[in-house]
C-alpha atoms as a PDB file:
ATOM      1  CA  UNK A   1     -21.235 -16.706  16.986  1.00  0.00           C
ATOM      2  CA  UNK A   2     -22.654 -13.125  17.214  1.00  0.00           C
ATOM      3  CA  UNK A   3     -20.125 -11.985  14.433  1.00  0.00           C
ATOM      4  CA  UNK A   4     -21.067 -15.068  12.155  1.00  0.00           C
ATOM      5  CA  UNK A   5     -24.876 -13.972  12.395  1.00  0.00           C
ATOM      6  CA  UNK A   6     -24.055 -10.499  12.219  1.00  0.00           C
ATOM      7  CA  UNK A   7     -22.429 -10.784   8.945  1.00  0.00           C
ATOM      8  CA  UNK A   8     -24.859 -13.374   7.725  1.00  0.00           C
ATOM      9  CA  UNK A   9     -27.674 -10.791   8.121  1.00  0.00           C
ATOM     10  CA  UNK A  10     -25.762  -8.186   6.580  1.00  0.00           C
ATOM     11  CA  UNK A  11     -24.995 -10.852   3.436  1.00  0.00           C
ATOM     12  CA  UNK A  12     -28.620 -12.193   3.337  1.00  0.00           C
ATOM     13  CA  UNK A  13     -29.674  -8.632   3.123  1.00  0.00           C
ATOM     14  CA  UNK A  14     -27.745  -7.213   0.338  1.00  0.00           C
ATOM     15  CA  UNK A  15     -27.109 -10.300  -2.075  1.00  0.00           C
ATOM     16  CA  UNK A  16     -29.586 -12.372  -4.660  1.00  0.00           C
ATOM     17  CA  UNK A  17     -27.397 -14.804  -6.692  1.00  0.00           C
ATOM     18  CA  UNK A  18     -24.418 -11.811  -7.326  1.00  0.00           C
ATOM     19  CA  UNK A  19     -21.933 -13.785  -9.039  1.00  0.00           C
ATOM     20  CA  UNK A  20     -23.753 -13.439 -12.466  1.00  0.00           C
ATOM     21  CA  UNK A  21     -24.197  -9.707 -12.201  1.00  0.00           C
ATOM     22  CA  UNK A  22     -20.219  -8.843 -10.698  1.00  0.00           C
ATOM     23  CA  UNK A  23     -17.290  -7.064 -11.821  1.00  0.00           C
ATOM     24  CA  UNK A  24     -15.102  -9.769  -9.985  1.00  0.00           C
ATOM     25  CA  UNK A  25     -15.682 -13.179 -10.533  1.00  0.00           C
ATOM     26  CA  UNK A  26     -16.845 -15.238  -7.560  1.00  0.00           C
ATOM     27  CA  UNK A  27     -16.097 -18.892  -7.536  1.00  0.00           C
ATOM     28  CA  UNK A  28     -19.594 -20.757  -7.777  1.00  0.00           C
ATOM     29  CA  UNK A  29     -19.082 -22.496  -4.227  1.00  0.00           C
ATOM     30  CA  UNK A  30     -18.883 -18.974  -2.683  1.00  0.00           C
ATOM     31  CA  UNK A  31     -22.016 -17.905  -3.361  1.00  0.00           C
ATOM     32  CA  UNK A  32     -23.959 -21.820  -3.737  1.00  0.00           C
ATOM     33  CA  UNK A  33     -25.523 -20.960  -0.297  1.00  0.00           C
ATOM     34  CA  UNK A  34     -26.444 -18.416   2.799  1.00  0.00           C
ATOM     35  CA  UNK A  35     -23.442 -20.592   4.556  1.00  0.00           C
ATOM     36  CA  UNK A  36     -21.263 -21.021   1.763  1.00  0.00           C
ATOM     37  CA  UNK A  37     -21.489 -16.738   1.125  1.00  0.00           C
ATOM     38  CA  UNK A  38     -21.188 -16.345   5.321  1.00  0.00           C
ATOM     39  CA  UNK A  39     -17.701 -18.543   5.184  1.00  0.00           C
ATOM     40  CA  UNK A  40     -16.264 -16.712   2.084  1.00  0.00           C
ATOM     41  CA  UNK A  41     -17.022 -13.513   3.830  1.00  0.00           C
ATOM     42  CA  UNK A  42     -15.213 -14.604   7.240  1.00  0.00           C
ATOM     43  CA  UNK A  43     -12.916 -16.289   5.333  1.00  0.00           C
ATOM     44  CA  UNK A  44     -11.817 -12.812   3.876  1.00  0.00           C
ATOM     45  CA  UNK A  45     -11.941 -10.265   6.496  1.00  0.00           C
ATOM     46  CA  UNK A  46     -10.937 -12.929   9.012  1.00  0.00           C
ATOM     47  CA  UNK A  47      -6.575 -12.801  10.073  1.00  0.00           C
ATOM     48  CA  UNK A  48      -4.228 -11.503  12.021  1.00  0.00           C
ATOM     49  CA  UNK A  49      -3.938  -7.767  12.644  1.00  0.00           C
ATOM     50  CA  UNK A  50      -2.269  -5.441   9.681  1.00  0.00           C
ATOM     51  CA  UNK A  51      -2.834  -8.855   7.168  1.00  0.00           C
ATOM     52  CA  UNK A  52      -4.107  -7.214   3.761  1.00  0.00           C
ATOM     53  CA  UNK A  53      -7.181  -8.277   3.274  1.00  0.00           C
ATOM     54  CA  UNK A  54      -8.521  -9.259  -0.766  1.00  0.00           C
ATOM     55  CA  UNK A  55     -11.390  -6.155  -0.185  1.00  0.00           C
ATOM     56  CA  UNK A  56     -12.491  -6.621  -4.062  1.00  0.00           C
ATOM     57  CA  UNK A  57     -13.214 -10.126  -3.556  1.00  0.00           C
ATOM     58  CA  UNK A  58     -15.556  -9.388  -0.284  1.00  0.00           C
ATOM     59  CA  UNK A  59     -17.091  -6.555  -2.190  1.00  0.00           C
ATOM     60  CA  UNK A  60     -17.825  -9.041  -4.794  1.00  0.00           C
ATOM     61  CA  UNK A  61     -19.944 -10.775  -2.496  1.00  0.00           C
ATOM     62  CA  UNK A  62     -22.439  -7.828  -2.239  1.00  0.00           C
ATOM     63  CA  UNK A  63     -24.751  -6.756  -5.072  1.00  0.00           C
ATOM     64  CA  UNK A  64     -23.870  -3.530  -7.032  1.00  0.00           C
ATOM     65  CA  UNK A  65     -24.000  -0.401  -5.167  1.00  0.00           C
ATOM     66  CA  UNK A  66     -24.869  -1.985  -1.623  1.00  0.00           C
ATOM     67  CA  UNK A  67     -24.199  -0.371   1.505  1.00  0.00           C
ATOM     68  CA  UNK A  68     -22.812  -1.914   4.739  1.00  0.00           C
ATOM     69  CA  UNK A  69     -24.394  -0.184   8.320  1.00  0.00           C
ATOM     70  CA  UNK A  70     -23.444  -1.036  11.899  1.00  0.00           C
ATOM     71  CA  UNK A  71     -26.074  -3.078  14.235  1.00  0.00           C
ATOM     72  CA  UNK A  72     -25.141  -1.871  18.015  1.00  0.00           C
ATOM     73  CA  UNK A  73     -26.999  -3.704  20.693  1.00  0.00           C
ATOM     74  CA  UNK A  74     -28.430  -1.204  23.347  1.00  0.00           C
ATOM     75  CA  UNK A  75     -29.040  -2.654  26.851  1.00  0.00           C
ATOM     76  CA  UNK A  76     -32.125  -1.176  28.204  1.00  0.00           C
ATOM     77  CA  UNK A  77     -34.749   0.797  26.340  1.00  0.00           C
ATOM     78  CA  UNK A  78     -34.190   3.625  28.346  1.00  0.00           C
ATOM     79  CA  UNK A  79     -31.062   3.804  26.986  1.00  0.00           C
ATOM     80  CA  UNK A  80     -32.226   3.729  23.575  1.00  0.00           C
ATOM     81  CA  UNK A  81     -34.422   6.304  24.278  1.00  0.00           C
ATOM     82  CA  UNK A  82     -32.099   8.745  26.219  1.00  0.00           C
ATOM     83  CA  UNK A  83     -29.492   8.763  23.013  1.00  0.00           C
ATOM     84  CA  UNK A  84     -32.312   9.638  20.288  1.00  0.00           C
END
């Protein structure tokens, strides 16, 4: 569950109808939605360990040019603090 909202963030944040503006083309059910983008995206990086994995079609997903970043959850806020 975390992963699928993680990823949906990450998705929501970076794409705005991208299957007009990409180098790939994205099948128009893969991007109809926020669910229908989240499930491509799982659907692609998803599999067992050392499957390839079709990296142009997830970048596809993204607008031009957008960047990924890591969301780590920090138990305490003294913790937080302590590692700034």
């Amino acid at each position: 569950m975390m992963k699928t909202l993680l990823l949906a963030l990450i998705l929501t944040s970076n794409i705005a109808f991208s299957a007009m503006a990409q180098q790939a083309a994205v099948p128009k059910e893969d991007v109809a939605s926020i669910e229908a983008i989240t499930a491509a995206g799982l659907k692609i990086i998803s599999g067992p360990k050392g499957q390839q994995r079709d990296m142009e079609a997830f970048k596809a997903l993204f607008l031009p040019g957008a960047q990924m970043g890591g969301v780590f959850y920090k138990a305490t806020a003294a913790l937080c603090a302590s590692l700034r």
